[in-house]
PDB file of N, CA and C in Angstrom:
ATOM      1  N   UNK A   1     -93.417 110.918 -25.705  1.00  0.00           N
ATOM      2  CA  UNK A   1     -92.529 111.257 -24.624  1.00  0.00           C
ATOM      3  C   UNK A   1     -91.286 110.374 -24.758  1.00  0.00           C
ATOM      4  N   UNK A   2     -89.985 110.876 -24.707  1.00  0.00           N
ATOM      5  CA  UNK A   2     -88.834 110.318 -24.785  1.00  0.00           C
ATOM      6  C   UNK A   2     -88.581 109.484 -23.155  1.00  0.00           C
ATOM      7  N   UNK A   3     -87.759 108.591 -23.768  1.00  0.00           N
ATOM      8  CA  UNK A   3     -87.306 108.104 -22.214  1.00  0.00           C
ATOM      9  C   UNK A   3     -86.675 108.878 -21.189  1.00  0.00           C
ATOM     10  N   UNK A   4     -85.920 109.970 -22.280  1.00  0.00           N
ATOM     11  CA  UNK A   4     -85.301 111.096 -21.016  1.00  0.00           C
ATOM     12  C   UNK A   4     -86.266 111.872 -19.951  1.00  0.00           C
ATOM     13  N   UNK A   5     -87.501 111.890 -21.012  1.00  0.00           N
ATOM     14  CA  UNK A   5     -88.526 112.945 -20.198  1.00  0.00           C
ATOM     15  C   UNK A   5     -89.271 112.104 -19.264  1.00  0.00           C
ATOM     16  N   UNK A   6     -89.465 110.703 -19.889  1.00  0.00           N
ATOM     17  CA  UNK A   6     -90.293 109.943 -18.779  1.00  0.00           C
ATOM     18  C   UNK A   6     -89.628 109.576 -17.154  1.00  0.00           C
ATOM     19  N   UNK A   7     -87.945 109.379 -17.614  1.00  0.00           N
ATOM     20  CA  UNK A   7     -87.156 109.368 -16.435  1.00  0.00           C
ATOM     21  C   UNK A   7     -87.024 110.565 -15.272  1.00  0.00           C
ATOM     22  N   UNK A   8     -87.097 112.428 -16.485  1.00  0.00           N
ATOM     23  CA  UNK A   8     -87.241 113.470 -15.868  1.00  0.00           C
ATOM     24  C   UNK A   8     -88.176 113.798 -14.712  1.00  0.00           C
ATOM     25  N   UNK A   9     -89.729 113.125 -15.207  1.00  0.00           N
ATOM     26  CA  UNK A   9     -90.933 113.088 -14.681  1.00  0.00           C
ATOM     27  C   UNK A   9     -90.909 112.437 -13.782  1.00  0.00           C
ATOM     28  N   UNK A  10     -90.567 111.233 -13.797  1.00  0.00           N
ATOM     29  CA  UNK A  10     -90.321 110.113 -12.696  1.00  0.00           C
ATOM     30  C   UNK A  10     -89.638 110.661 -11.359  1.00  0.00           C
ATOM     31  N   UNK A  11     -88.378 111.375 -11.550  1.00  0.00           N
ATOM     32  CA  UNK A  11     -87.564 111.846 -10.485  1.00  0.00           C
ATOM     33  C   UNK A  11     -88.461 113.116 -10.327  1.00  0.00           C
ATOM     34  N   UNK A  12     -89.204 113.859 -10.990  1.00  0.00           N
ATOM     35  CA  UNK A  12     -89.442 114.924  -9.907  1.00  0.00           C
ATOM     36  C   UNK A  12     -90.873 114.285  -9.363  1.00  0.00           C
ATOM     37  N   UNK A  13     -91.739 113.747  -9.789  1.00  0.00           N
ATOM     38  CA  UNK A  13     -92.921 113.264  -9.223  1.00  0.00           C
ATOM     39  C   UNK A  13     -92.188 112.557  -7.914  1.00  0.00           C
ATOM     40  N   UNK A  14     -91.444 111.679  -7.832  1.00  0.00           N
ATOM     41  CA  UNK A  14     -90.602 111.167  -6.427  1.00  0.00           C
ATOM     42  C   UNK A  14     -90.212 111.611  -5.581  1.00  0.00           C
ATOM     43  N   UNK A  15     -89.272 112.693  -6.077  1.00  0.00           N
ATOM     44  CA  UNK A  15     -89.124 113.645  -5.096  1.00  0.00           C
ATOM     45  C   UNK A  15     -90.094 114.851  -4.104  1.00  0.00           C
ATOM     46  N   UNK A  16     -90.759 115.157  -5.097  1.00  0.00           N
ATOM     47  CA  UNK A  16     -92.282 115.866  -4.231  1.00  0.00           C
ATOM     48  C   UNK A  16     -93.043 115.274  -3.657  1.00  0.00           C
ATOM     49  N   UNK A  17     -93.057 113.694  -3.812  1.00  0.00           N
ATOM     50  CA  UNK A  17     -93.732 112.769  -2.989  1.00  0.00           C
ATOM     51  C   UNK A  17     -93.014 112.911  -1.722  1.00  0.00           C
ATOM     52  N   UNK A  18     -91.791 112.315  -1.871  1.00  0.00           N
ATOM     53  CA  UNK A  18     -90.677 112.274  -0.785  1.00  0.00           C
ATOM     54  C   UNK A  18     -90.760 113.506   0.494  1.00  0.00           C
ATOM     55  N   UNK A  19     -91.032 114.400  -0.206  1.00  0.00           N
ATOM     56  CA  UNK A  19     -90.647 116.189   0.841  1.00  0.00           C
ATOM     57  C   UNK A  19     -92.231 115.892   1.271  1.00  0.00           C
ATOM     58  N   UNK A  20     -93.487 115.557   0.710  1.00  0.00           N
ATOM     59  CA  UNK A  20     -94.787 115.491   1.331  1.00  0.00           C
ATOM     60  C   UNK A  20     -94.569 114.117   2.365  1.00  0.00           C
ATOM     61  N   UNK A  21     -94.222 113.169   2.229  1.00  0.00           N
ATOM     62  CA  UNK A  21     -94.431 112.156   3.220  1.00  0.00           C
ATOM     63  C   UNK A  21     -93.587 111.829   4.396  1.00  0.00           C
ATOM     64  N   UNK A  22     -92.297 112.985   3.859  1.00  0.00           N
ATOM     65  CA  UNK A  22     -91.198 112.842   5.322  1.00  0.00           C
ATOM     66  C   UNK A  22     -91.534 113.186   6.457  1.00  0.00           C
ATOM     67  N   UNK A  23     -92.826 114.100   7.012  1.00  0.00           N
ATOM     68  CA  UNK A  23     -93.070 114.584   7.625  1.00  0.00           C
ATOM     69  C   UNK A  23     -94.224 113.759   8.853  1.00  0.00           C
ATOM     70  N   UNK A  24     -94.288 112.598   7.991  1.00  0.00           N
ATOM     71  CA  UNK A  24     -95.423 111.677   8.455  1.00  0.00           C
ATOM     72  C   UNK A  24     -94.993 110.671   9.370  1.00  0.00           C
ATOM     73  N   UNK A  25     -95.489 111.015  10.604  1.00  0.00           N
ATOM     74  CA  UNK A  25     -94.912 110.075  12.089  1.00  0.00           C
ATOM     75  C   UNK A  25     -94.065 110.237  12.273  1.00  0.00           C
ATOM     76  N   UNK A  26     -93.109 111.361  12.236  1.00  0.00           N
ATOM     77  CA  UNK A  26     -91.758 112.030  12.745  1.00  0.00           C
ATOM     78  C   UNK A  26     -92.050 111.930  14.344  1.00  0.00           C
ATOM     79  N   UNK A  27     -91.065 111.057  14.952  1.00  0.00           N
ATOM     80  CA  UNK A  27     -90.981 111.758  16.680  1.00  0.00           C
ATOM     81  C   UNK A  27     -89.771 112.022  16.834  1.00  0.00           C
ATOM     82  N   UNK A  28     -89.441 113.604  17.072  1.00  0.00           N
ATOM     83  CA  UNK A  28     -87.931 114.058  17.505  1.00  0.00           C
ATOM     84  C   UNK A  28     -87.820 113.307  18.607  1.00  0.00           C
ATOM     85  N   UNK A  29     -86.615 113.561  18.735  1.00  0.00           N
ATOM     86  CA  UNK A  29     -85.825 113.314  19.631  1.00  0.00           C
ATOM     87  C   UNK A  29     -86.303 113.977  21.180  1.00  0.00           C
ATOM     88  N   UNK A  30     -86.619 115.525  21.097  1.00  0.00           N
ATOM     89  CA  UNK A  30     -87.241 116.037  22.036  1.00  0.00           C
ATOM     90  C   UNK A  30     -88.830 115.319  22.883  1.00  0.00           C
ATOM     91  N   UNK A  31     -89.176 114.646  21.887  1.00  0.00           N
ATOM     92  CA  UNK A  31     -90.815 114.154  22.177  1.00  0.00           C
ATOM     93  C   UNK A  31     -90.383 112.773  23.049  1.00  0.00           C
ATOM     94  N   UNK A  32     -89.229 112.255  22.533  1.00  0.00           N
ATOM     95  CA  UNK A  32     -89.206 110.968  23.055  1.00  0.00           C
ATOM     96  C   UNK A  32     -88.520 111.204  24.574  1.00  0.00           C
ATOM     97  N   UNK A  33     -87.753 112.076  24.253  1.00  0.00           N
ATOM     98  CA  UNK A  33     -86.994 112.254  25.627  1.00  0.00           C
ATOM     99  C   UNK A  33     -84.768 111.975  25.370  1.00  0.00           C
ATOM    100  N   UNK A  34     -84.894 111.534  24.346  1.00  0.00           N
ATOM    101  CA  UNK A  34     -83.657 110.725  24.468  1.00  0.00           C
ATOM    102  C   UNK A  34     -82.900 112.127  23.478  1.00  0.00           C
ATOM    103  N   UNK A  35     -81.865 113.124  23.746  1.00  0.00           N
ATOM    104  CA  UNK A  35     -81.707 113.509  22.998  1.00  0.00           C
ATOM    105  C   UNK A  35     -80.219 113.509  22.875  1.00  0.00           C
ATOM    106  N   UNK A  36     -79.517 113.263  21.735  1.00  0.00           N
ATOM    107  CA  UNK A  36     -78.228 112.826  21.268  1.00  0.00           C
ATOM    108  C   UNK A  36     -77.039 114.409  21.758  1.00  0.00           C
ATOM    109  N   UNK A  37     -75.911 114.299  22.520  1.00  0.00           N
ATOM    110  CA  UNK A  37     -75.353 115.590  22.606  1.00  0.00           C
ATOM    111  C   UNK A  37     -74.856 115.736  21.046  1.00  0.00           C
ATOM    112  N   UNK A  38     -74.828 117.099  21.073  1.00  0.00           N
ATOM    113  CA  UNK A  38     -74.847 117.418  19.520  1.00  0.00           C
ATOM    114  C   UNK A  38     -75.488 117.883  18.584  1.00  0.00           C
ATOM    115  N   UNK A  39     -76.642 117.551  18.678  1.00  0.00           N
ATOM    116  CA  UNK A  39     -77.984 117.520  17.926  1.00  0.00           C
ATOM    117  C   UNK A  39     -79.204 118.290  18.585  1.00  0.00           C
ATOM    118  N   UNK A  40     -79.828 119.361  18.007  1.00  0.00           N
ATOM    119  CA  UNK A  40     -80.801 119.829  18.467  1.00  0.00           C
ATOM    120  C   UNK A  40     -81.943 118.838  19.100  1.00  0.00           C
ATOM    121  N   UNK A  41     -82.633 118.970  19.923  1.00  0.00           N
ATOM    122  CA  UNK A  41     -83.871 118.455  20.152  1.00  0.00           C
ATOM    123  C   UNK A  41     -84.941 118.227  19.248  1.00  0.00           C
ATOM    124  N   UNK A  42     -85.198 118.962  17.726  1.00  0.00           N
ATOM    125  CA  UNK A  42     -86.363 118.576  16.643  1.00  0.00           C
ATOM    126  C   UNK A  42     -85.599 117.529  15.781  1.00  0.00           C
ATOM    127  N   UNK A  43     -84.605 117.258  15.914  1.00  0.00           N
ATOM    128  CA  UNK A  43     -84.114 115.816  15.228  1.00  0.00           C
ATOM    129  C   UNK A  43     -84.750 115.064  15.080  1.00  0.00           C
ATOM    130  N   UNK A  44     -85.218 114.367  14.131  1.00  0.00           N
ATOM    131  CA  UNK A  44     -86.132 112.689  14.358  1.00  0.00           C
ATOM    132  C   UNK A  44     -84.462 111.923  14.679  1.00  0.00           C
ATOM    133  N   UNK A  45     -85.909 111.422  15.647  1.00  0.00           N
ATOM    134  CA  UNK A  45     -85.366 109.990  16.714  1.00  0.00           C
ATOM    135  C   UNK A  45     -84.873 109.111  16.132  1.00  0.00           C
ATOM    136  N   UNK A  46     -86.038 108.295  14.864  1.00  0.00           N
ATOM    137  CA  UNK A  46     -86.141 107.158  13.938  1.00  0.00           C
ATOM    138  C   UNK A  46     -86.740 107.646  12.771  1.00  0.00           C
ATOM    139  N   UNK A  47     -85.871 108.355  11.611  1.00  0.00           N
ATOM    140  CA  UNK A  47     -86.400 108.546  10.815  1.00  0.00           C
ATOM    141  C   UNK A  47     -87.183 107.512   9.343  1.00  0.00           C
ATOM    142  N   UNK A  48     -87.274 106.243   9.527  1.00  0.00           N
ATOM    143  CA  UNK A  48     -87.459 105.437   9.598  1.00  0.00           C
ATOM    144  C   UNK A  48     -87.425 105.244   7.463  1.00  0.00           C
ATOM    145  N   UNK A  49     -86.367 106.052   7.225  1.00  0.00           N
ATOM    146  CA  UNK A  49     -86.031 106.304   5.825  1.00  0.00           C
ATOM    147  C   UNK A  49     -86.281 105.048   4.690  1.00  0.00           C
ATOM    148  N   UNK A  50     -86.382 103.688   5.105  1.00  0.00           N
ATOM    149  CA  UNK A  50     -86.508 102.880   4.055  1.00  0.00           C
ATOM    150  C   UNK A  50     -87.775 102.786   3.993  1.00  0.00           C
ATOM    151  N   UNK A  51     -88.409 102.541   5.019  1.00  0.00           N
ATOM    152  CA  UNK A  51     -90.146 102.359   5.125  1.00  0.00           C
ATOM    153  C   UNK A  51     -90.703 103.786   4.123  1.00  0.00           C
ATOM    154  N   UNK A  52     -90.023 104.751   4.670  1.00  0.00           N
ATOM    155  CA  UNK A  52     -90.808 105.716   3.928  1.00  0.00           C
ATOM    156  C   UNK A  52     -90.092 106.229   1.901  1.00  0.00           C
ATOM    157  N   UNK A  53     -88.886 105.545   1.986  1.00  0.00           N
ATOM    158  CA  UNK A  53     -88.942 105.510   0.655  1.00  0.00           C
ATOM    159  C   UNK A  53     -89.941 104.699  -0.124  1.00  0.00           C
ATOM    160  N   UNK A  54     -90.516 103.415   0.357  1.00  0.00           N
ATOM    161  CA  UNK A  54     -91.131 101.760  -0.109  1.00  0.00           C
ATOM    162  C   UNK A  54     -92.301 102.878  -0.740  1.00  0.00           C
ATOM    163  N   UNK A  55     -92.905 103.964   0.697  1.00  0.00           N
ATOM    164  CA  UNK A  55     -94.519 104.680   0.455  1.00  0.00           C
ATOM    165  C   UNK A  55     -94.272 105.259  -1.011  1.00  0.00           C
ATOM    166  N   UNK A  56     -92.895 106.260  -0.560  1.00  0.00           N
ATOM    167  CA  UNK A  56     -93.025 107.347  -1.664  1.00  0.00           C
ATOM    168  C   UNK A  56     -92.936 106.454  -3.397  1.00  0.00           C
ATOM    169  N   UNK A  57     -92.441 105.719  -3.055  1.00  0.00           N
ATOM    170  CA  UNK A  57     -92.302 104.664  -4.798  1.00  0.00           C
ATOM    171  C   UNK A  57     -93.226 104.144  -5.320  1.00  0.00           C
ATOM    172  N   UNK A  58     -94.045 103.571  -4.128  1.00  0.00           N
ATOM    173  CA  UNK A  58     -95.543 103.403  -4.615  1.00  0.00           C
ATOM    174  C   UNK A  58     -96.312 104.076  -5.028  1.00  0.00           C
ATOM    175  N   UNK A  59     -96.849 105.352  -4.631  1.00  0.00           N
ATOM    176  CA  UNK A  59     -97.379 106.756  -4.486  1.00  0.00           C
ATOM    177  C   UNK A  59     -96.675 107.230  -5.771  1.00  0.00           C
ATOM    178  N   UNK A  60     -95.581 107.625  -5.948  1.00  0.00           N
ATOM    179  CA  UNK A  60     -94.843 108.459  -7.376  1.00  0.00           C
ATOM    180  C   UNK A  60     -94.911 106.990  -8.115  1.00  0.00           C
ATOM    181  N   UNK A  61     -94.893 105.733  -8.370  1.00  0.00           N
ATOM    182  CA  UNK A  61     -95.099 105.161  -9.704  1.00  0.00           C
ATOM    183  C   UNK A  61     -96.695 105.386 -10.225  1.00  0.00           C
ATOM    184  N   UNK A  62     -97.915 105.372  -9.071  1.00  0.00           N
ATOM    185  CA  UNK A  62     -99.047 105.618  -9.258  1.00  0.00           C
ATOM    186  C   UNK A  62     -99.420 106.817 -10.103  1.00  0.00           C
ATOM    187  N   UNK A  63     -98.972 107.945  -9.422  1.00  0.00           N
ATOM    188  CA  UNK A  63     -99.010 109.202 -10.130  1.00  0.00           C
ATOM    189  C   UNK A  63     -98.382 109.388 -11.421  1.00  0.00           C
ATOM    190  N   UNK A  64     -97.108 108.712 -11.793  1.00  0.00           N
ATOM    191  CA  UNK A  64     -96.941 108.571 -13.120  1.00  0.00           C
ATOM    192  C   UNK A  64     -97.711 107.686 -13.909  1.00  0.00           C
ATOM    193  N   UNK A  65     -97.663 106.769 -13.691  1.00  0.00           N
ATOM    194  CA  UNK A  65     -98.602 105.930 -14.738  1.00  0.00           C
ATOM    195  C   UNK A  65     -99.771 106.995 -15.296  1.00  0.00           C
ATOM    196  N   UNK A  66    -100.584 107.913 -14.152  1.00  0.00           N
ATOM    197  CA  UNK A  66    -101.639 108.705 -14.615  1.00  0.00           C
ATOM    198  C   UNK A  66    -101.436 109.381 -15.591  1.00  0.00           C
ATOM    199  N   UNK A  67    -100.329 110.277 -14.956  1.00  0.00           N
ATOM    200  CA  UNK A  67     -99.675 111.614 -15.761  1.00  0.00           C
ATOM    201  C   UNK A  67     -98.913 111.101 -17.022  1.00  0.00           C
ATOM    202  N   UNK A  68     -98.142 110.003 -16.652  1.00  0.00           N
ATOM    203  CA  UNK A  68     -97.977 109.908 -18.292  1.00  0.00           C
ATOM    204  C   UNK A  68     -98.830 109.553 -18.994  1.00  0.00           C
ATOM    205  N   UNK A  69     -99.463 108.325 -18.625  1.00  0.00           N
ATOM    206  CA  UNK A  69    -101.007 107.926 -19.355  1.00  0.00           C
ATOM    207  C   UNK A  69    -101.886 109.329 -20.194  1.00  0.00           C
ATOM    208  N   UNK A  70    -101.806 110.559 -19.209  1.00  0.00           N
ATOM    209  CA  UNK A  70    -102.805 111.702 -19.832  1.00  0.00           C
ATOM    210  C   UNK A  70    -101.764 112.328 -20.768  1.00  0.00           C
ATOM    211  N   UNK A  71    -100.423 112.546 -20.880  1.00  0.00           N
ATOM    212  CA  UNK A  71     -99.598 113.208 -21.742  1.00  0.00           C
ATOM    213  C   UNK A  71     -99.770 112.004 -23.102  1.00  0.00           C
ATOM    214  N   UNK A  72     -99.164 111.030 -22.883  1.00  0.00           N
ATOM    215  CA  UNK A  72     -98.770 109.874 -23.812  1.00  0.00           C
ATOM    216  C   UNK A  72    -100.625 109.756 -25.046  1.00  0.00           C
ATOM    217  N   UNK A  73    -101.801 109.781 -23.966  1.00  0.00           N
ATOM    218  CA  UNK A  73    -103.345 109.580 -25.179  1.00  0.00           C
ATOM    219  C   UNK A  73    -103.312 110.932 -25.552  1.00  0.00           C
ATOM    220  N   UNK A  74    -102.793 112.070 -24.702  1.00  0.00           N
ATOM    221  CA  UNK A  74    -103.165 113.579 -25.668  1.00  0.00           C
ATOM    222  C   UNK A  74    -104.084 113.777 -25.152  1.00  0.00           C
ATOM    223  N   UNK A  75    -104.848 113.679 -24.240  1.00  0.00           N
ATOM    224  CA  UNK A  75    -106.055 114.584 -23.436  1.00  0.00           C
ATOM    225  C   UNK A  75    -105.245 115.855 -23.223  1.00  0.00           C
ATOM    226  N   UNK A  76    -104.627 116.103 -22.606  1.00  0.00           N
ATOM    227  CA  UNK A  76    -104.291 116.931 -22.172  1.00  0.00           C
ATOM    228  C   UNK A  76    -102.665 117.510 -23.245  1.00  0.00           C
ATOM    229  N   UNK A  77    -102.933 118.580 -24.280  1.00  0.00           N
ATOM    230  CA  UNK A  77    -101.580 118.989 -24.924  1.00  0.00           C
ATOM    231  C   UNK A  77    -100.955 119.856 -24.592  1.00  0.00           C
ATOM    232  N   UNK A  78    -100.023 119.828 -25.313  1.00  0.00           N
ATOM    233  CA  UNK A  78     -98.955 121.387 -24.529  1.00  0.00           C
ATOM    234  C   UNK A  78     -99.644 122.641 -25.759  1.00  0.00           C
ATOM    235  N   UNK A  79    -100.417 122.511 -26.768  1.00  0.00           N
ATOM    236  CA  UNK A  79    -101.009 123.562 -27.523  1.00  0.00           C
ATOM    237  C   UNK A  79    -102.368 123.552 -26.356  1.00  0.00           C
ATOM    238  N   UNK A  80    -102.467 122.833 -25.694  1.00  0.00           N
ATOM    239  CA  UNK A  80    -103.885 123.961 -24.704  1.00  0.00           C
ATOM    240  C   UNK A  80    -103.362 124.170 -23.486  1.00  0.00           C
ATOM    241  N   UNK A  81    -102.586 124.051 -22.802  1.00  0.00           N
ATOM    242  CA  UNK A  81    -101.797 124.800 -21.747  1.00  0.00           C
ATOM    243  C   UNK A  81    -101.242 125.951 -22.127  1.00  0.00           C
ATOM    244  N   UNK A  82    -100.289 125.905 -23.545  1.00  0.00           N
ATOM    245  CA  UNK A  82    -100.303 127.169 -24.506  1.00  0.00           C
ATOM    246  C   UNK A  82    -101.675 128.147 -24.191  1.00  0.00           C
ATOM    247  N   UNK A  83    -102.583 127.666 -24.343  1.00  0.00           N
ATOM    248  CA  UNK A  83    -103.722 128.643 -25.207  1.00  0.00           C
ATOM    249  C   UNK A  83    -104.396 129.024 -23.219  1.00  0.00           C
ATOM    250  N   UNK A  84    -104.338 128.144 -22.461  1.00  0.00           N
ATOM    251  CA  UNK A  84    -104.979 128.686 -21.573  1.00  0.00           C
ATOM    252  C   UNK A  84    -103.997 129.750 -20.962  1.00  0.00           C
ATOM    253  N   UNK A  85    -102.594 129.563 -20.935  1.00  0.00           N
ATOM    254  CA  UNK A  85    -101.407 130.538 -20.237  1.00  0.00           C
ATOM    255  C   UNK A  85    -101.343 131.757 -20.821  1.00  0.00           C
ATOM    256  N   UNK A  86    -101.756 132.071 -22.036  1.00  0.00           N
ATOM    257  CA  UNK A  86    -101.516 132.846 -22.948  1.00  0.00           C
ATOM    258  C   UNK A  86    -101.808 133.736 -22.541  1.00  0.00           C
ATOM    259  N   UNK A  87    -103.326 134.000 -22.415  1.00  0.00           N
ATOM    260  CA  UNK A  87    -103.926 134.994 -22.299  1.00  0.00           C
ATOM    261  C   UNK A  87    -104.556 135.912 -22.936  1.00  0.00           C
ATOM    262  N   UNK A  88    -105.465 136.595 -22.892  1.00  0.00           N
ATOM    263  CA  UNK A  88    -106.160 137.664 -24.116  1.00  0.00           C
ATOM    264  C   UNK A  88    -105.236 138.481 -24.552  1.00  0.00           C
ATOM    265  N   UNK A  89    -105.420 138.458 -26.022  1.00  0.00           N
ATOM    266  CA  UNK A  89    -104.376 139.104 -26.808  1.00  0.00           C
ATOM    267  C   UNK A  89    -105.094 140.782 -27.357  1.00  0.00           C
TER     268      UNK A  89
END
């Protein structure tokens, strides 16, 4: 695996972390009561964006180490993802 691809992997494993964990302990604005003129009521209140980047970096370096770990020994090749996608010929 090139460094381009390991960097490729890196940013999307992060980012799908990111869209799964934003959702975790959200209180709009509506729940709390306090709501900003301007702004709909499902707004988060405190989206509390650094705390939840710290999760997602931990979580996506974990998952890479795996995933590259299984690409990088060859358990898993792109000739048997080939052969299972393929299909009967």
């Amino acid at each position: 695996m090139s460094i381009m691809s390991a960097i490729a992997l890196y940013a999307i494993i992060w980012f799908m972390t990111l869209f799964l964990v934003l959702p975790f302990r959200m209180k709009t604005q509506g729940e709390i009561g306090e709501v900003v003129p301007g702004t709909p009521s499902s707004a988060p209140s405190d989206a509390q964006m650094w705390r939840k980047a710290k999760i997602v970096t931990i979580i996506a370096t974990a998952a890479f180490v795996v995933i590259a770990g299984i690409i990088l020994s060859e358990v898993i090749t792109y000739a048997m993802i080939e052969k299972i996608t393929r299909g009967p010929r």
